[in-house]
Protein backbone atom coordinates (compact mmCIF):
# COMPACT_ATOMS: atom_id res chain seq x y z
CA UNK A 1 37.96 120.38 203.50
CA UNK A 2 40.56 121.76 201.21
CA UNK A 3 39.07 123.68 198.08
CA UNK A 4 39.82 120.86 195.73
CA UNK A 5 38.24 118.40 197.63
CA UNK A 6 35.06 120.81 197.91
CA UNK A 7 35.26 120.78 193.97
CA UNK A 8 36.11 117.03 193.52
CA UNK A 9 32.74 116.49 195.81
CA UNK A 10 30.78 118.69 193.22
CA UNK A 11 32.24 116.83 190.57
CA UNK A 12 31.87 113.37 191.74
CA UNK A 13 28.40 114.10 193.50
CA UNK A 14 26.52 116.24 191.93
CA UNK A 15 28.47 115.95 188.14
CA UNK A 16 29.34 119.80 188.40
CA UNK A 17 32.52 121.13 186.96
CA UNK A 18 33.73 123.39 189.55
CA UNK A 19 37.47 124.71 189.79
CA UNK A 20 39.16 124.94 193.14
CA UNK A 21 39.82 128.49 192.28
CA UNK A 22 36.10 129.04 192.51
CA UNK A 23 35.90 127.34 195.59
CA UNK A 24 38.18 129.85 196.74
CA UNK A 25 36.47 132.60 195.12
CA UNK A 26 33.29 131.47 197.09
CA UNK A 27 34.93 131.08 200.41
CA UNK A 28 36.60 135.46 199.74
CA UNK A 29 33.13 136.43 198.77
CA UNK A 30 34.66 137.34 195.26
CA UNK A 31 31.96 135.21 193.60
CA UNK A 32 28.79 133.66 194.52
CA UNK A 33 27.41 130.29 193.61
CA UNK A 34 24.20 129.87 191.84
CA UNK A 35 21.25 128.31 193.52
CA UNK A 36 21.96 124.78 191.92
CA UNK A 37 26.05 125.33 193.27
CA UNK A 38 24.56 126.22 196.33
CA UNK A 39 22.47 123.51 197.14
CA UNK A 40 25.45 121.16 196.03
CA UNK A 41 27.88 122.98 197.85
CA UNK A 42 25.85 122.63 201.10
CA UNK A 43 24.97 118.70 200.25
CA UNK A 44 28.70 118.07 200.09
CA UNK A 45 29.53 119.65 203.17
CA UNK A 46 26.90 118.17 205.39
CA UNK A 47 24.89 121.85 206.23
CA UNK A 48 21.84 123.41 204.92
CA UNK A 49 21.85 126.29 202.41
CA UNK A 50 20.67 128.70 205.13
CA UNK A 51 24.05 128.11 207.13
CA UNK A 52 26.70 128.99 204.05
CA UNK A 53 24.69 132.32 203.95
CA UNK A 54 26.54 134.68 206.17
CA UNK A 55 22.89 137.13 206.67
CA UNK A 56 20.49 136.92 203.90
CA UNK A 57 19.45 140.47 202.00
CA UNK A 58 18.57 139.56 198.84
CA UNK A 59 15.34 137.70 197.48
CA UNK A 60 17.50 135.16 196.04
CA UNK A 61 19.47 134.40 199.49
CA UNK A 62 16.16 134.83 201.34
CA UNK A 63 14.38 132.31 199.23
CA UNK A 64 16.99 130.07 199.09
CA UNK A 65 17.03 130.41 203.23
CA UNK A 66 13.89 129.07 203.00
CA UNK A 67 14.41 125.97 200.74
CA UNK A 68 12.16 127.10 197.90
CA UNK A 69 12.55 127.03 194.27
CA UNK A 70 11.83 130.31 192.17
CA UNK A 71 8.62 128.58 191.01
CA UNK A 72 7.18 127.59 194.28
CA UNK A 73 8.07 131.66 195.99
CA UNK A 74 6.51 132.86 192.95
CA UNK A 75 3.01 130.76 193.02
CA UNK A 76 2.71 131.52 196.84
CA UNK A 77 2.86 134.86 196.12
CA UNK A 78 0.27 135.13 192.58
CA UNK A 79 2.84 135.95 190.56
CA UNK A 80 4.05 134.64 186.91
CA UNK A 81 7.71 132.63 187.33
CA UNK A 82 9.67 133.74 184.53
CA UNK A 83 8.15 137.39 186.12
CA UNK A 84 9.06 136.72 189.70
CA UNK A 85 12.50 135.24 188.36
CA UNK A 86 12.96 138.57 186.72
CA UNK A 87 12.40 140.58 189.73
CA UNK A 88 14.98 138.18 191.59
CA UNK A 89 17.79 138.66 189.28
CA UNK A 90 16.89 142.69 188.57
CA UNK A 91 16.90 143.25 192.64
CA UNK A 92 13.45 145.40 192.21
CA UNK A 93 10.33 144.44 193.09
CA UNK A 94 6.97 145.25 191.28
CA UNK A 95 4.71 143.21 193.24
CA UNK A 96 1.90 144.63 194.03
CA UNK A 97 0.20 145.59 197.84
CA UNK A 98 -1.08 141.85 198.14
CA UNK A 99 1.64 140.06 196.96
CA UNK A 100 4.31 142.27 198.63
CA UNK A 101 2.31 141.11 201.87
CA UNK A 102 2.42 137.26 200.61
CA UNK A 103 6.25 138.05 199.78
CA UNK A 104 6.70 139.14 203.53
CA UNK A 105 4.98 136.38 204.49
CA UNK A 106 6.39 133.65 202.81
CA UNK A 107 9.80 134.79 203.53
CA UNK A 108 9.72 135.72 207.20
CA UNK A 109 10.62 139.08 206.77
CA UNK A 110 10.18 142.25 209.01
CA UNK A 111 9.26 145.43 206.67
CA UNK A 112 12.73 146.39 207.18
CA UNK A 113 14.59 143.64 205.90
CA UNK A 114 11.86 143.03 203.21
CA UNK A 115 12.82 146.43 201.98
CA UNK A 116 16.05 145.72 201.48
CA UNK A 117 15.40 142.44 200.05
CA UNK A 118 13.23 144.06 197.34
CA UNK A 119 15.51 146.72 196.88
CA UNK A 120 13.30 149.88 197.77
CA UNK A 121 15.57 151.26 200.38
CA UNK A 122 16.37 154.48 198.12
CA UNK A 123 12.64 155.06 196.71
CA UNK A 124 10.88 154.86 200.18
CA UNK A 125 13.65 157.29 201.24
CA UNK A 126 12.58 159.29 198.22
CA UNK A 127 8.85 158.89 199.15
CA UNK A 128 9.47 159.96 202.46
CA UNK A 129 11.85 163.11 201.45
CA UNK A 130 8.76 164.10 199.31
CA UNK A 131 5.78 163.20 202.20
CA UNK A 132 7.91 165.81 204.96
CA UNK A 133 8.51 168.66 202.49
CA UNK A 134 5.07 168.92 200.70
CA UNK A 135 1.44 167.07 200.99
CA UNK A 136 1.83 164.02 203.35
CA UNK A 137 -1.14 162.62 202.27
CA UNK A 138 -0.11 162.03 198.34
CA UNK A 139 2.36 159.88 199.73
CA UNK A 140 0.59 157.29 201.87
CA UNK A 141 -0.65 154.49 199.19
CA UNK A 142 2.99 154.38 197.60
CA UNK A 143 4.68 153.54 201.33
CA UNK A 144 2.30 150.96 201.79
CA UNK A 145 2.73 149.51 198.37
CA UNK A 146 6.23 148.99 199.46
CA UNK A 147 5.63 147.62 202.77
CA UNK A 148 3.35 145.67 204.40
CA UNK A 149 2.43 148.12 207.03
CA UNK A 150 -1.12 149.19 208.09
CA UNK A 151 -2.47 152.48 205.88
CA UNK A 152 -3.27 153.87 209.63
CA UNK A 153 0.26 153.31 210.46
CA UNK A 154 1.93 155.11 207.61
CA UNK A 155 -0.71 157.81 207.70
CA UNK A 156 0.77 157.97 211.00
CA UNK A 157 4.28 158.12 210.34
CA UNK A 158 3.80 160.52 207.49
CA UNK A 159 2.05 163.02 209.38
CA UNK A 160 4.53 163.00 212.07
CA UNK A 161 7.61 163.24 209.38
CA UNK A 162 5.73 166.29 208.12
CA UNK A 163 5.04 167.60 211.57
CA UNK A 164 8.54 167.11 212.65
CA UNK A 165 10.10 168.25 209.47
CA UNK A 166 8.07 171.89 208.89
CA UNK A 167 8.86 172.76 212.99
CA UNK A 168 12.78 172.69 212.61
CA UNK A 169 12.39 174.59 209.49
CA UNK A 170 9.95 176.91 211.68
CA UNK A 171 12.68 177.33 214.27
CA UNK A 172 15.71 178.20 211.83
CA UNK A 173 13.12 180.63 209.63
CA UNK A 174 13.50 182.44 212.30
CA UNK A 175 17.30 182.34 213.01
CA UNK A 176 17.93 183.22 209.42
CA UNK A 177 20.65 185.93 209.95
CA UNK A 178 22.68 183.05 211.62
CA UNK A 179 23.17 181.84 207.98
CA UNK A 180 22.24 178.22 209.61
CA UNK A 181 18.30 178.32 208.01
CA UNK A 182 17.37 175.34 206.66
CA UNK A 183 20.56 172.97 208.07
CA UNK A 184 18.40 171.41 210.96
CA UNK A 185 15.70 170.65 207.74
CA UNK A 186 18.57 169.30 205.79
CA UNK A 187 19.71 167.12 208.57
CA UNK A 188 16.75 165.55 209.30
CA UNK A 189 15.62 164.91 205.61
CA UNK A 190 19.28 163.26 205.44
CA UNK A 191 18.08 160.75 208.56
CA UNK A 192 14.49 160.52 207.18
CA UNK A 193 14.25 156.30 206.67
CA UNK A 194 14.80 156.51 210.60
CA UNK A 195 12.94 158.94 211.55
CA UNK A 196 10.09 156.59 209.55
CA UNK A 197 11.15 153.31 211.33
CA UNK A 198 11.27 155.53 214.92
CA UNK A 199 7.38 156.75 214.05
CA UNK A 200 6.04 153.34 212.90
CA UNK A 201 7.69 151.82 216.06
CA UNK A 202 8.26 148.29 216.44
């Protein structure tokens, strides 16, 4: 289907105004559609939502993946709409431990794509930066408010981070008149979100 029969179809169908020129802007990835465009877009091209997403990352594309309206994602998982709603369009989640789990849940998503989707990618890096260079411990009920991992398996992961970090820093201490102390602890702080998803395994 050309663009302006894509918007015609919209207009005659679902009594939305859309341009051909935003068809096209859809179809570059220059704009998005709402979730209302969305579900029109897919009813007048015969395909579900889920198949005009390219790979969900969002909440928004995640939920909308899943057929469910704002309302319905945010009373499975005990939260306020117009709060949940908030947290969609911000990209940061507040949620807390239990309805980060539900939000997992719900949604179908690994802890790695649920951090993404929630937009903690740079404070569990953060987190984790902190839990290798100094007290491991402090930084156990923070990780598993993002995530819905066991606190055994963070505690885990964090301890090993920590182990892992303070021995390469051991082993250039003592190499110091190479000029290279502290690059191998640099290095591995700079790969620390994998070094977490390598500890907490699969």
């Amino acid at each position: 289907m050309a663009p302006e029969h894509v918007a015609y179809g919209l207009r005659a169908q679902y009594g939305m105004y859309v341009t051909p020129e935003t068809v096209v802007a859809w179809e570059r990835g220059r704009a998005a559609p709402g979730t209302q465009e969305l579900g029109a877009l897919a009813g007048v091209l015969w395909c579900s939502p889920v198949e005009l997403l390219v790979a969900a990352t969002t909440l928004r594309e995640h939920r909308i993946a899943r057929g469910l309206a704002p309302e319905d994602l945010a009373r499975r998982v005990g939260l306020d709409p117009a709060a949940y709603l908030r947290m969609e369009e911000s990209g940061t989640w507040r949620g807390n431990e239990r309805q980060t789990a539900a939000l997992a849940a719900t949604l179908g998503l690994d802890p790695r794509a649920l951090l993404t989707a929630t937009g903690g990618d740079g404070k569990l890096a953060e987190l984790l930066r902190d839990a290798a260079t100094t007290r491991w411990q402090a930084y156990v009920k923070p990780v598993v408010k993002l995530l819905p991992l066991s606190r055994q398996a963070v505690e885990n992961a964090l301890q090993r981070l920590h182990t892992d970090y303070h021995a390469r820093m051991a082993a250039t201490s003592s190499w110091g008149a190479s000029g290279a102390t502290g690059d191998a602890g640099r290095a591995y702080l700079d790969e620390i979100t994998e070094h977490f998803w390598a500890a907490v395994g699969p």
